[in-house]
Protein backbone atom coordinates (compact mmCIF):
# COMPACT_ATOMS: atom_id res chain seq x y z
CA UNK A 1 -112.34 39.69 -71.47
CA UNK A 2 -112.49 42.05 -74.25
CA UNK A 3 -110.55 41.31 -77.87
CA UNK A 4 -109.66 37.78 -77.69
CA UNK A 5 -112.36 35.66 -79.38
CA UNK A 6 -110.47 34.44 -83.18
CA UNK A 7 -107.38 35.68 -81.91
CA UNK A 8 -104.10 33.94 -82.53
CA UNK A 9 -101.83 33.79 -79.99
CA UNK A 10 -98.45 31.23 -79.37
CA UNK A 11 -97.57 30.20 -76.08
CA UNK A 12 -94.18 29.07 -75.95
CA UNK A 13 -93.77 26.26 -73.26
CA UNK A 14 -97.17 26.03 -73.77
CA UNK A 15 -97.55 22.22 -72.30
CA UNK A 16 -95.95 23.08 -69.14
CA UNK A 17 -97.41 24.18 -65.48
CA UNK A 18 -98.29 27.94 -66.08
CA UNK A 19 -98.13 27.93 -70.02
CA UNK A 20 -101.00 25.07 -70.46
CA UNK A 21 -103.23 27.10 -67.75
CA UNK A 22 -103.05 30.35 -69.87
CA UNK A 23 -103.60 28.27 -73.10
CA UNK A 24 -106.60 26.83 -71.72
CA UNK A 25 -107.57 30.22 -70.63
CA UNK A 26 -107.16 31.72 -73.62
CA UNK A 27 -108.88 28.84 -75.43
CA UNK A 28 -111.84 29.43 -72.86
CA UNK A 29 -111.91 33.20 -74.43
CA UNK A 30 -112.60 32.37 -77.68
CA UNK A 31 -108.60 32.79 -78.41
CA UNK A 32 -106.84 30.23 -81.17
CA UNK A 33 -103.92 28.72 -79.28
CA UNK A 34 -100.53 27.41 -80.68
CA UNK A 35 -99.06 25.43 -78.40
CA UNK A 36 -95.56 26.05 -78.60
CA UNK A 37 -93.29 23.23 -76.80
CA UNK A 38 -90.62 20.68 -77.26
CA UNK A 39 -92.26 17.85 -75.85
CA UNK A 40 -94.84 17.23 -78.72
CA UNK A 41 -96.86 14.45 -77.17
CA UNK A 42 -97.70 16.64 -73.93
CA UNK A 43 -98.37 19.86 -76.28
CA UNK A 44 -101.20 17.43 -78.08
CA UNK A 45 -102.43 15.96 -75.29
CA UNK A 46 -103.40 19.21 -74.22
CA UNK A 47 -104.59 20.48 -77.23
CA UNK A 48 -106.94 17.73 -77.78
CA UNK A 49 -108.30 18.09 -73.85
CA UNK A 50 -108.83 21.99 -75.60
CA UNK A 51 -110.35 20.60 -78.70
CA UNK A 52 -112.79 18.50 -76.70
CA UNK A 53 -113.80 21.32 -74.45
CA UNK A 54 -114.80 23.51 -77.50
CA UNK A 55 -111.46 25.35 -77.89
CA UNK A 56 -109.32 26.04 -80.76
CA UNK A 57 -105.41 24.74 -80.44
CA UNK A 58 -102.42 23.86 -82.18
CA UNK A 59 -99.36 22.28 -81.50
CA UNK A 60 -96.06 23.03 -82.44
CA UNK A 61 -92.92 21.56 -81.71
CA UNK A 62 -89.86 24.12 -80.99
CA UNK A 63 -86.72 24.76 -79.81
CA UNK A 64 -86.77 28.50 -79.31
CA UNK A 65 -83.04 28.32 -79.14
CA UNK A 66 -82.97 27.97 -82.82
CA UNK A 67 -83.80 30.68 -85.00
CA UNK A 68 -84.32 28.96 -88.00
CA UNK A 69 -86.80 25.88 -86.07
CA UNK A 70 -88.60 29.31 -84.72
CA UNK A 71 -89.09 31.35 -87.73
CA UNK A 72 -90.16 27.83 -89.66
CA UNK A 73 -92.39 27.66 -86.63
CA UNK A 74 -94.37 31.10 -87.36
CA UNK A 75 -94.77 29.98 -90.65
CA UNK A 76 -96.46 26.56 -90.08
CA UNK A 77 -98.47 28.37 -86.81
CA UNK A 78 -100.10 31.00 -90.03
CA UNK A 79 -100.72 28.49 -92.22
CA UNK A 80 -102.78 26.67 -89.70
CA UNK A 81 -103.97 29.37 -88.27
CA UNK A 82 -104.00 33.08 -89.27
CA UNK A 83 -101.64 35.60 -88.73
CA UNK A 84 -100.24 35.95 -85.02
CA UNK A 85 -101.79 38.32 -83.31
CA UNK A 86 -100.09 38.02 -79.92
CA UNK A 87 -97.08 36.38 -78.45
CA UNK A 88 -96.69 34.41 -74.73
CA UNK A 89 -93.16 34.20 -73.58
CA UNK A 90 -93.74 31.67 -71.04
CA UNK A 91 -90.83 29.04 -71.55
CA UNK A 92 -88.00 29.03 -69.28
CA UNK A 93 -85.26 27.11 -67.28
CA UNK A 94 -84.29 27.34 -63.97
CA UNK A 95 -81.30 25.82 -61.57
CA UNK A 96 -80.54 26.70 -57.72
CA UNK A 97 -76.96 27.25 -56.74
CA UNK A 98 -74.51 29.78 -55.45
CA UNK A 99 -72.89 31.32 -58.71
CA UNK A 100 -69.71 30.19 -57.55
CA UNK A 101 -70.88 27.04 -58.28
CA UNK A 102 -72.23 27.10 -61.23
CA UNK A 103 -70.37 26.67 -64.48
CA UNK A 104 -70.01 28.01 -67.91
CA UNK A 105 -71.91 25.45 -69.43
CA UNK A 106 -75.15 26.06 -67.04
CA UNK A 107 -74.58 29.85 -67.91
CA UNK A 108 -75.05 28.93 -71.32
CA UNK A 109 -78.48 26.81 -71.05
CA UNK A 110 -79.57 29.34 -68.65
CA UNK A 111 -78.74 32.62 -71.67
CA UNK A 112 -80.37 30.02 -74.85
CA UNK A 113 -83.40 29.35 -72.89
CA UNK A 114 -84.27 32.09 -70.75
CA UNK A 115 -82.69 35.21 -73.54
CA UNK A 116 -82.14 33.73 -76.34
CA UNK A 117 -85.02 32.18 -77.05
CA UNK A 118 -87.03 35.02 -76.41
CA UNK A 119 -85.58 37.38 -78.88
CA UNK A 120 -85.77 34.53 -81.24
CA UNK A 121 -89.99 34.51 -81.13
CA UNK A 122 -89.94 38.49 -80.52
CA UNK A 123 -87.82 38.53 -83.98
CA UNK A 124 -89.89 35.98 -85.69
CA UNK A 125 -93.33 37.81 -84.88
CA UNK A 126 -92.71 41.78 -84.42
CA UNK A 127 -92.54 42.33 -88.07
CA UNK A 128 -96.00 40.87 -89.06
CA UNK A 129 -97.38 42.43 -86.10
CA UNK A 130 -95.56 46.05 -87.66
CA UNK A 131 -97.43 45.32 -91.04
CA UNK A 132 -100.60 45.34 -89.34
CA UNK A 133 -99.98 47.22 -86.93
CA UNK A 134 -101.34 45.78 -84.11
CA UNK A 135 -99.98 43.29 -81.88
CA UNK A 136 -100.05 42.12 -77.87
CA UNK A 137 -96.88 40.67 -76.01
CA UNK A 138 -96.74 39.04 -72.70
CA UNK A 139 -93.44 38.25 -70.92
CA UNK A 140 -93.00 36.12 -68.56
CA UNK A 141 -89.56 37.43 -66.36
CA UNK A 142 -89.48 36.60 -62.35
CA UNK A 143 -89.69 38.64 -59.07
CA UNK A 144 -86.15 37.46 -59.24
CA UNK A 145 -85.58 40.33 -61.58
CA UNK A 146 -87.06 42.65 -59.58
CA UNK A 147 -85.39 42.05 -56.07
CA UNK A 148 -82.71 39.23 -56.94
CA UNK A 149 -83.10 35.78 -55.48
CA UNK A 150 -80.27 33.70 -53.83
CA UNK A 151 -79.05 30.69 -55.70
CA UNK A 152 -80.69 32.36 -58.76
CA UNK A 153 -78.38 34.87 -60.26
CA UNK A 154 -77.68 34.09 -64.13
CA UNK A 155 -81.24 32.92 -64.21
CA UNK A 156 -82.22 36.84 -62.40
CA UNK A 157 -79.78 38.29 -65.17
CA UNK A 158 -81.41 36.94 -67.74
CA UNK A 159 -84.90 38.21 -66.66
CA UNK A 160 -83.62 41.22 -65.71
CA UNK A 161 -82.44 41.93 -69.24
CA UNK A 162 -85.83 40.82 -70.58
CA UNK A 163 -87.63 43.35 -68.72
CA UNK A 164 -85.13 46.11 -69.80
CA UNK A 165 -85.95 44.29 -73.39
CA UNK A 166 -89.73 44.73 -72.90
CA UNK A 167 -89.82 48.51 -71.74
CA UNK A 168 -87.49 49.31 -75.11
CA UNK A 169 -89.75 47.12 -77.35
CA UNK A 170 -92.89 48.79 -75.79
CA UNK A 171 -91.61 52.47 -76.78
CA UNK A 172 -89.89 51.41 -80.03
CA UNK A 173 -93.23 49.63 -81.17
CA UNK A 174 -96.34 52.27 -79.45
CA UNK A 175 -96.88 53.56 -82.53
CA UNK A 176 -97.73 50.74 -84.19
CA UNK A 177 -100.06 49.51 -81.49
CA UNK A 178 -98.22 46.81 -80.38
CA UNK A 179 -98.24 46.71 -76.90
CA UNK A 180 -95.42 44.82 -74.36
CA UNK A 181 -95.94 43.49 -70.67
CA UNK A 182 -94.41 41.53 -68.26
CA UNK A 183 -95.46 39.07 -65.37
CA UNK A 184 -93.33 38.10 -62.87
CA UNK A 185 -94.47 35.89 -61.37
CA UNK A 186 -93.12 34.64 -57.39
CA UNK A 187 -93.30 31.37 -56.45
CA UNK A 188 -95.50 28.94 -58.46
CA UNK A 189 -96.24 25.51 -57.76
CA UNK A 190 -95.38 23.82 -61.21
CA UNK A 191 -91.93 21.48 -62.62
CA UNK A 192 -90.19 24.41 -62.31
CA UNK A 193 -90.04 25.04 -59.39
CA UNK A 194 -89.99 21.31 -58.36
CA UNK A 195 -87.12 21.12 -60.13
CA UNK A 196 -85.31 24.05 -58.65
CA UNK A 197 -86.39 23.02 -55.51
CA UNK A 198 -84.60 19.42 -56.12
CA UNK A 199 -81.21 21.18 -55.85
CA UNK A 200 -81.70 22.24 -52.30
CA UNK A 201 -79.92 20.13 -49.33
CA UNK A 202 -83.54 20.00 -47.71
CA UNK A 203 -86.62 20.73 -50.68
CA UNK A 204 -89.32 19.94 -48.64
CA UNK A 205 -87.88 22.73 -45.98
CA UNK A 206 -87.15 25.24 -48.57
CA UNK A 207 -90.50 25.00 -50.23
CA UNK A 208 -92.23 25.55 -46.57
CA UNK A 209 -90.12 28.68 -46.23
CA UNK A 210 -91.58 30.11 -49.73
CA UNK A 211 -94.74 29.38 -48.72
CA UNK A 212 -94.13 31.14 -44.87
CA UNK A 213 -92.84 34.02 -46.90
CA UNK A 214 -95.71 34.72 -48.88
CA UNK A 215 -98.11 37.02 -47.20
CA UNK A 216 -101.31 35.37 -49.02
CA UNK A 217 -99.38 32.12 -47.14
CA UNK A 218 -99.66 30.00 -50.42
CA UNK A 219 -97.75 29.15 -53.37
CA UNK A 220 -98.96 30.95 -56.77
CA UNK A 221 -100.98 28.57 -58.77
CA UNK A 222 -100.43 28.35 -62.73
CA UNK A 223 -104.04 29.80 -62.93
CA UNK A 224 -103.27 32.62 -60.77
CA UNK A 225 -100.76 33.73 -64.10
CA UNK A 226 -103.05 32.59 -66.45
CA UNK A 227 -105.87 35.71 -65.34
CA UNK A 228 -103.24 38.11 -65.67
CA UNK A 229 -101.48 36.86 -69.06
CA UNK A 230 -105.02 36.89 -70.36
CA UNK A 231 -106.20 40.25 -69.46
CA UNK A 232 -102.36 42.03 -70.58
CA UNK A 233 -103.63 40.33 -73.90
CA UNK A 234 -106.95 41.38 -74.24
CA UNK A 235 -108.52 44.86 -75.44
CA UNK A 236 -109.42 45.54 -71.79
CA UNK A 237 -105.54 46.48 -71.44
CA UNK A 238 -105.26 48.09 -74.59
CA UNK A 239 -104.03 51.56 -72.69
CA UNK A 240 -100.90 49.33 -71.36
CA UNK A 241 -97.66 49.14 -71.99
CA UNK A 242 -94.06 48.82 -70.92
CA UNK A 243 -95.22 47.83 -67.63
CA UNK A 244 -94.28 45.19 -65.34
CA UNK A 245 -96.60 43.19 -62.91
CA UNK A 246 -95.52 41.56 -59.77
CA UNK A 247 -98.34 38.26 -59.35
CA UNK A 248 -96.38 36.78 -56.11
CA UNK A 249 -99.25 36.88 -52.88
CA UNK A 250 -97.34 39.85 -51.71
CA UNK A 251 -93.95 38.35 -51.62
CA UNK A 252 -92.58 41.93 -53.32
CA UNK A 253 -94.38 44.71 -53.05
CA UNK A 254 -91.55 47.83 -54.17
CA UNK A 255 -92.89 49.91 -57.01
């Protein structure tokens, strides 16, 4: 793809199922990666399998929850390795239960991880990328924003409100040729949704109906995201913005 070779893009939850698939892919590209994740040991382990495979990575330990550990995290990612040129929000957090029986405290996790945190990075990069005017930004939401998802609903909230982020940050920042995307991705066969999975009476029946449901009649792979994070951040989709891709096998298909 077009644009990415020397360019420096983070990752956050880079170590996990879908982010370490686009940070390899990126890394194949030519891209310098910063691994952004909390567990440091699987964030090096992966940049060193990068390293060894001719890539360029870096990994950085952060709690995106924390403004000041992220904007101390910018800092150490340009020292290392140049100014950041675009921005993967891939981390996330996920639980499966009726909203009546949920509590506050899950609410909470589920608004620090899956909100918070993402205005935290958006924050922490958007004005470098203003004083250079140029910048690329993929989000990673859900299809559960799109169409809602049972047993999912502060977790759809909160993507829902980052795609209604996204489409104001992509007109706010067009003129300075910064441009902001989202994937949603359906069902993807990574810890995620393992774990969400986990909190079903029967898992094992509940992942066989998300697979039955998917017209492709598989679950998404991480790589599957990876293509599509890769080409909203090269120069090949440099005519995009505000837009918002479904990458599900068909599970959605409504504009």
């Amino acid at each position: 793809m077009k644009g990415l070779k020397d360019k420096v893009i983070i990752v956050t939850g880079g170590a996990g199922g879908i982010g370490s698939a686009t940070c390899k892919r990126l890394a194949q590209e030519g891209a310098k990666v910063a691994v952004f994740d909390m567990n440091m040991d699987t964030a090096q382990k992966l940049v060193t399998e990068i390293q060894n495979a001719g890539g360029k990575a870096f990994a950085v330990q952060c709690d995106i929850t924390n403004k000041q550990v992220v904007d101390q995290a910018i800092e150490k990612t340009e020292a290392e390795l140049g100014p950041i040129d675009g921005l993967v929000n891939n981390a996330g957090w996920d639980i499966f239960k009726p909203f009546i029986k949920s509590v506050p405290e899950e609410w909470e996790k589920l608004i620090q991880i899956n909100l918070v945190g993402m205005l935290n990075m958006h924050h922490a990069v958007l004005k470098g990328m203003v004083e250079r005017n140029q910048g690329r930004i993929v989000n990673i939401a859900s299809d559960a924003a799109r169409v809602g998802s049972s047993g999912e609903a502060v977790y759809a909230a909160c993507k829902g409100g980052l795609l209604a982020f996204s489409k104001t940050l992509a007109r706010e920042h067009s003129r300075n040729n910064i441009t902001v995307n989202v994937i949603c991705p359906g069902p993807t066969d990574t810890a995620l949704l393992a774990g969400v999975t986990e909190g079903a009476s029967n898992p094992e029946k509940l992942r066989e109906a998300f697979t039955r449901a998917i017209p492709l009649g598989r679950l998404g792979q991480p790589d599957d995201l990876a293509s599509s994070i890769a080409f909203f951040l090269s120069d090949d989709a440099s005519f995009i913005t505000g837009q918002v891709l479904s990458v599900s096998g068909g599970l959605t298909m409504n504009g």
